[in-house]
N, C-alpha and C. Protein backbone atom coordinates (compact mmCIF):
# COMPACT_ATOMS: atom_id res chain seq x y z
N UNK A 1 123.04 66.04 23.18
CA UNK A 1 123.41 67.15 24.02
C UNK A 1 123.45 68.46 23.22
N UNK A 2 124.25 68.54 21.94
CA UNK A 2 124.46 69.60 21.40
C UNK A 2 122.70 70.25 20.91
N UNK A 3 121.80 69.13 20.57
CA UNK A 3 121.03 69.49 20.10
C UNK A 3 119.83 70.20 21.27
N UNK A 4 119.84 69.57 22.66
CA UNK A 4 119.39 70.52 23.22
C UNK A 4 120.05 71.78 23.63
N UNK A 5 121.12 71.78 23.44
CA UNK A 5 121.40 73.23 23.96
C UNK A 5 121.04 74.18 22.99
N UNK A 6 121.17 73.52 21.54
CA UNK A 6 120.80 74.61 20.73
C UNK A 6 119.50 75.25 20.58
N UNK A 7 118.64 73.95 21.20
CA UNK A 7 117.02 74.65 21.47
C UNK A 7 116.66 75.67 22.65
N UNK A 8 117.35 75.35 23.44
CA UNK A 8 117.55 75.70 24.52
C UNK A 8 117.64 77.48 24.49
N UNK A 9 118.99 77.42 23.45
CA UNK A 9 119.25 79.00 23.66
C UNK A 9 118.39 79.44 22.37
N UNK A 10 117.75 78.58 21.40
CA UNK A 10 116.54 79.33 20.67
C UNK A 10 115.82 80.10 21.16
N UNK A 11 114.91 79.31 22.34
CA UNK A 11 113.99 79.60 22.93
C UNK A 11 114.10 80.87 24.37
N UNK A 12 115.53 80.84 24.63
CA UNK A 12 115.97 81.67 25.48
C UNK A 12 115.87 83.47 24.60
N UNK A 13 116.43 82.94 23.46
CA UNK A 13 117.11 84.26 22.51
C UNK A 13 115.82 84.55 22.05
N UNK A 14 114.85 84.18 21.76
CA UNK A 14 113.18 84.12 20.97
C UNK A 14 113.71 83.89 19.63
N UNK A 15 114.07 83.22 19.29
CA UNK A 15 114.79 82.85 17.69
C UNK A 15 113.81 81.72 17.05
N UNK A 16 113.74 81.62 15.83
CA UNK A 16 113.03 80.43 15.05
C UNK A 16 114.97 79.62 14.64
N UNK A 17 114.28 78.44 13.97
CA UNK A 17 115.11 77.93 13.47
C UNK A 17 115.64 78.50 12.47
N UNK A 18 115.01 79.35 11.56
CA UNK A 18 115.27 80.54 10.28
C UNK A 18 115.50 81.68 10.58
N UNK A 19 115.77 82.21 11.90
CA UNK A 19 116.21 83.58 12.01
C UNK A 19 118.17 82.83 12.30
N UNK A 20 118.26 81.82 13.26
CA UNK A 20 119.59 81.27 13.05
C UNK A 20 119.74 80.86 12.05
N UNK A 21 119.10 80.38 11.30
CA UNK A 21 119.86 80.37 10.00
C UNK A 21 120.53 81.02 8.76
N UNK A 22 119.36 82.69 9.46
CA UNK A 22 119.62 83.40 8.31
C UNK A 22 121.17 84.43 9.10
N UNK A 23 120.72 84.39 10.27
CA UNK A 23 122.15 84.90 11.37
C UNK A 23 123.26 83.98 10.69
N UNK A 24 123.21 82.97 11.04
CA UNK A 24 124.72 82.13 10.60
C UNK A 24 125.13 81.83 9.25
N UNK A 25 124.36 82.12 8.31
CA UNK A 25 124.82 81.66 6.94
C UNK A 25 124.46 79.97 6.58
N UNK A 26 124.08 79.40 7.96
CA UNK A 26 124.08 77.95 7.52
C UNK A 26 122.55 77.54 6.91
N UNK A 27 122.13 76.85 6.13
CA UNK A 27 120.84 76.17 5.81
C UNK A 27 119.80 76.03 6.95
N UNK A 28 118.74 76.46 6.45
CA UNK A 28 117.57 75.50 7.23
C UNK A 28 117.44 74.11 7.72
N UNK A 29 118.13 73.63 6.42
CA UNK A 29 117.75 72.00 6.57
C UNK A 29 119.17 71.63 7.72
N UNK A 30 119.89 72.21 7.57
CA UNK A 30 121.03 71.60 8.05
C UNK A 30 120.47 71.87 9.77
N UNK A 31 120.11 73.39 10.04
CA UNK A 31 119.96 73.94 10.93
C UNK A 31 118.98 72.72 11.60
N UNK A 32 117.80 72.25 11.29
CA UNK A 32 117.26 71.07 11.28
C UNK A 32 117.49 70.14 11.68
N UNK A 33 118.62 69.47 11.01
CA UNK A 33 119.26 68.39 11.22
C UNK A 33 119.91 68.28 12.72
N UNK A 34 120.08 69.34 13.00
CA UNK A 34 121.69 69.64 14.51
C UNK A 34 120.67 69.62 15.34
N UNK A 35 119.25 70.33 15.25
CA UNK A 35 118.14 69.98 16.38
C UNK A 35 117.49 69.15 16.63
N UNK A 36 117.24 68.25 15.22
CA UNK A 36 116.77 66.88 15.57
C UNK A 36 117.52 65.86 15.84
N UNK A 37 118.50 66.35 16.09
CA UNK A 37 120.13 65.50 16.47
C UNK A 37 120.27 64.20 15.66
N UNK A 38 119.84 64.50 14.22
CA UNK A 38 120.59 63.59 13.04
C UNK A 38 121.23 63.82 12.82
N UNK A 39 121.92 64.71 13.02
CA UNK A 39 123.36 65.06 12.16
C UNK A 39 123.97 65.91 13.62
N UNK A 40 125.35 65.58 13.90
CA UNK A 40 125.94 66.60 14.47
C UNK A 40 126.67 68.22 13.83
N UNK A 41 126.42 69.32 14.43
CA UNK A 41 126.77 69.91 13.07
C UNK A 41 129.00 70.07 13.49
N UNK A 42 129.74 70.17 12.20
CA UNK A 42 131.16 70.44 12.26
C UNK A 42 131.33 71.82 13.29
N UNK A 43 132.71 71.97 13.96
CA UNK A 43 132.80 72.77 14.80
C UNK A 43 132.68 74.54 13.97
N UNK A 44 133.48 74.01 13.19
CA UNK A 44 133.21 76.02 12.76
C UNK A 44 131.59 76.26 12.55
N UNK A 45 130.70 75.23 12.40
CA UNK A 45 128.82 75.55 12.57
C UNK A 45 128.68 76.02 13.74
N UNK A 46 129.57 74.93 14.85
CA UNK A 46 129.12 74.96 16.71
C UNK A 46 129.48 77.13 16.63
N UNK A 47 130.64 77.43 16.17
CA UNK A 47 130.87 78.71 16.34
C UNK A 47 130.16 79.50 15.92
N UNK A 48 129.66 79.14 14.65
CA UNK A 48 128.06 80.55 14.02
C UNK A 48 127.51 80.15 14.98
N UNK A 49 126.85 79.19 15.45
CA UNK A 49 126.01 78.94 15.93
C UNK A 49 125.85 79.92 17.49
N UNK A 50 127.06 79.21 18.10
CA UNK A 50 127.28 80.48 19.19
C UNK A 50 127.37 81.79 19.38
N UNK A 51 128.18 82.20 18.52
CA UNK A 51 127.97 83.36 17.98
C UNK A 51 126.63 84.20 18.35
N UNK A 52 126.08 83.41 16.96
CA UNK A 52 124.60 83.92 16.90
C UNK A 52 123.83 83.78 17.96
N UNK A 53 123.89 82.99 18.70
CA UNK A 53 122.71 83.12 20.48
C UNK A 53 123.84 83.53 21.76
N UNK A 54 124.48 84.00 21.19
CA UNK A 54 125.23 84.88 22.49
C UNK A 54 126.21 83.83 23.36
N UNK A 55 126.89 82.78 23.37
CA UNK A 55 127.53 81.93 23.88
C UNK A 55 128.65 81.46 23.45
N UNK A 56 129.36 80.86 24.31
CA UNK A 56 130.42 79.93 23.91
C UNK A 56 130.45 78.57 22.86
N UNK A 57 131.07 78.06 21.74
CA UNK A 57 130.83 76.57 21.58
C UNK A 57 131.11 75.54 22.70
N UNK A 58 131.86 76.01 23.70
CA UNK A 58 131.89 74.78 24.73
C UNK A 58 130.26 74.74 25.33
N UNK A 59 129.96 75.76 25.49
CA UNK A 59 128.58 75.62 26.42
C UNK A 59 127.81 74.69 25.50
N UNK A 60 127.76 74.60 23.96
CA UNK A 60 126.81 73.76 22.84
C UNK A 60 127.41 72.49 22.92
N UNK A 61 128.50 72.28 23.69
CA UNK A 61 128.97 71.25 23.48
C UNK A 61 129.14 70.59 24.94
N UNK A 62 128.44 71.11 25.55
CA UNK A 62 128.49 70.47 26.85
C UNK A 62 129.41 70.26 27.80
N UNK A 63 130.54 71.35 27.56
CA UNK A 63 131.65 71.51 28.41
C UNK A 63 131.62 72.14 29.20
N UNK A 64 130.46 73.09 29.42
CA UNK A 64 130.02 74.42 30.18
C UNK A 64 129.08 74.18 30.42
N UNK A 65 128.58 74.98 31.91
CA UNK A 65 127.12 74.68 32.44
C UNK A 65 126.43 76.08 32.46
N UNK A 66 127.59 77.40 32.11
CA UNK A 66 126.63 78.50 31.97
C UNK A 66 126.57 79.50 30.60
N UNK A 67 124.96 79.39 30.45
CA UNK A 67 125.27 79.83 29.02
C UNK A 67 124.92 81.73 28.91
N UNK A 68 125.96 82.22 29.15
CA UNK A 68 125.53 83.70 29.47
C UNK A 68 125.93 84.55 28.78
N UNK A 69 125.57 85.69 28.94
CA UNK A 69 125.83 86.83 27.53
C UNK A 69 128.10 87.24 28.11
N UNK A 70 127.68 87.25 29.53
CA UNK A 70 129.30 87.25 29.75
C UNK A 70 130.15 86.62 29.14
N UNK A 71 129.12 85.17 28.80
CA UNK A 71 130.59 83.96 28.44
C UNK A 71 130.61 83.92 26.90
N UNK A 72 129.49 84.65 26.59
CA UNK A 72 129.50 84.80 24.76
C UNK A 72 130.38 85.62 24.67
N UNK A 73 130.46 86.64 25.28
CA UNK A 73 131.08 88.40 25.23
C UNK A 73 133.09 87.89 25.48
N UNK A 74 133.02 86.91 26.16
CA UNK A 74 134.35 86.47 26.76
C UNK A 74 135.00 85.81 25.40
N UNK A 75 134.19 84.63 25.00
CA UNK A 75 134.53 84.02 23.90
C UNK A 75 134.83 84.70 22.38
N UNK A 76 134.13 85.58 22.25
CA UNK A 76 134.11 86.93 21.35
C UNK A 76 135.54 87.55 21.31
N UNK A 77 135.90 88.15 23.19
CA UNK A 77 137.31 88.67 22.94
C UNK A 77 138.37 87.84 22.73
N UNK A 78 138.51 86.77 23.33
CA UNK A 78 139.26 85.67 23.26
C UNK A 78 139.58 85.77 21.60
N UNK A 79 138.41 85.07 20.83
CA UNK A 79 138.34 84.60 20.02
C UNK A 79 139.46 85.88 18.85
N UNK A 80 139.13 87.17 19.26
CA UNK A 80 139.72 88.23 18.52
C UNK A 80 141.16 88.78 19.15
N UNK A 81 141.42 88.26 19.58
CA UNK A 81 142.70 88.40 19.89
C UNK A 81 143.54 87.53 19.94
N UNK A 82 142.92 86.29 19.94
CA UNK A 82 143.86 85.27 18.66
C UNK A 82 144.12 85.84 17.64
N UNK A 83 143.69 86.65 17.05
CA UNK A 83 144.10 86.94 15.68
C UNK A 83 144.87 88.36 15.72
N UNK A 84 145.52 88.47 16.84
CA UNK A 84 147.10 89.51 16.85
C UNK A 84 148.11 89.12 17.63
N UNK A 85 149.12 89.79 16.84
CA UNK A 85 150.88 88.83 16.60
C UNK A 85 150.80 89.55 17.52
N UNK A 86 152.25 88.96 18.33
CA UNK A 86 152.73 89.40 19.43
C UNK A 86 152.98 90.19 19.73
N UNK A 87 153.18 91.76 19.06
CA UNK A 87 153.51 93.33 19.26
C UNK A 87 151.89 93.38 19.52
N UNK A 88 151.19 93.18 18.69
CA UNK A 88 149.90 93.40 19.05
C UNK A 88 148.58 92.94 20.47
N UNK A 89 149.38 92.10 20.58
CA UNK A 89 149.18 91.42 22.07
C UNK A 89 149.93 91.96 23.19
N UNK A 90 151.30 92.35 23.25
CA UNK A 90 151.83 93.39 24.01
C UNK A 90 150.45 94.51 24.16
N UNK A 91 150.30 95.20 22.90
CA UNK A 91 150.04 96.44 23.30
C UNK A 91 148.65 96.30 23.88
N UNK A 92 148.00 95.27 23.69
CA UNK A 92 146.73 94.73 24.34
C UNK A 92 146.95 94.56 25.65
N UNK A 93 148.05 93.82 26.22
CA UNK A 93 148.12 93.44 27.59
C UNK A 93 148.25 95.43 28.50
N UNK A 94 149.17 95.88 27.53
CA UNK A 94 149.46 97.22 28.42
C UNK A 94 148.36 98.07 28.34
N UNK A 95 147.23 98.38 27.69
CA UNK A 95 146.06 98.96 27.83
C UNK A 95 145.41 98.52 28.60
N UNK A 96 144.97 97.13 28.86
CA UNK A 96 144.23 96.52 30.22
C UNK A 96 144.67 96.86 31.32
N UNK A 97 146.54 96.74 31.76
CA UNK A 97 146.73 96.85 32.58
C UNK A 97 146.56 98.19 32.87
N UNK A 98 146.96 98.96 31.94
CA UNK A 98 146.69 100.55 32.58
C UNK A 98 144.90 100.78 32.72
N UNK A 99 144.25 100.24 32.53
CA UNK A 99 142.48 100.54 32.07
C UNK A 99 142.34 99.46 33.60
N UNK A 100 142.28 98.08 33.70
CA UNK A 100 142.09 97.69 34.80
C UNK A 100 143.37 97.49 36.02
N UNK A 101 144.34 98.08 35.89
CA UNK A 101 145.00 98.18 36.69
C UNK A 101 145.05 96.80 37.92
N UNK A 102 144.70 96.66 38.97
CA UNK A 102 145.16 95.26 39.73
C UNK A 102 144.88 94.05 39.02
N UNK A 103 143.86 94.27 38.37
CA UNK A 103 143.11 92.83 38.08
C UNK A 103 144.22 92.29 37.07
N UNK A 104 145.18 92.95 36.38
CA UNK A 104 146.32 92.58 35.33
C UNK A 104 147.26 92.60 35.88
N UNK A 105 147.60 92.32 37.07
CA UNK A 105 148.96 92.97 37.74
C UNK A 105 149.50 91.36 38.29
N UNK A 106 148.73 90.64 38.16
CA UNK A 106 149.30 89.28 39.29
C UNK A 106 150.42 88.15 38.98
N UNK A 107 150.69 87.93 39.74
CA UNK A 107 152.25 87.00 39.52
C UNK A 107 152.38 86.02 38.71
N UNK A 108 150.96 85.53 38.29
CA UNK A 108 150.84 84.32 37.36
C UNK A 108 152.04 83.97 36.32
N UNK A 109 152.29 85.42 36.00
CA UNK A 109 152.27 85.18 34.44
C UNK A 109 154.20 85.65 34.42
């Protein structure tokens, strides 16, 4: 599975196997390996990997059925705002809400 998706969004992105490789930092050979599905590659790879063709690692991993520049772009912010403490996440939530206003406003939470 992982290994077609990764062809998948090669061929979507117009990428060789050596332009992702030289995008992600990871090897040729390895890069290789994850498409000829000998080797599965470790999850922080699934993330260059995504990264680099615009997607989520769930979508490479077959948890997702759409692989779109939205859900790369989503996973991107997600992914960066894990990495601020909770004053910093406050002040994140209150800029959205003032910038998108209803769409941050709901009772969920």
């Amino acid at each position: 599975m992982t290994s077609e998706k990764i062809i998948e969004l090669l061929k979507k992105n117009n990428m060789t196997q050596k332009d992702l490789a030289e995008k992600t930092g990871i090897s040729k050979g390895a890069i290789s390996y994850y498409i000829s599905g000998a080797r599965t590659p470790k999850y922080d790879h699934i993330k260059k990997i995504a990264d680099a063709l615009g997607t989520s690692p769930n979508y490479i991993l077959g948890e997702n059925n759409e692989a779109t520049y939205e859900n790369g772009k989503l996973y991107y912010i997600q992914r960066n705002l894990a990495k601020l403490d909770s004053a910093e996440l406050e002040k994140a939530e209150a800029i959205l809400k003032t910038v998108f206003g209803d769409i941050f406003n709901d009772e969920d939470n």
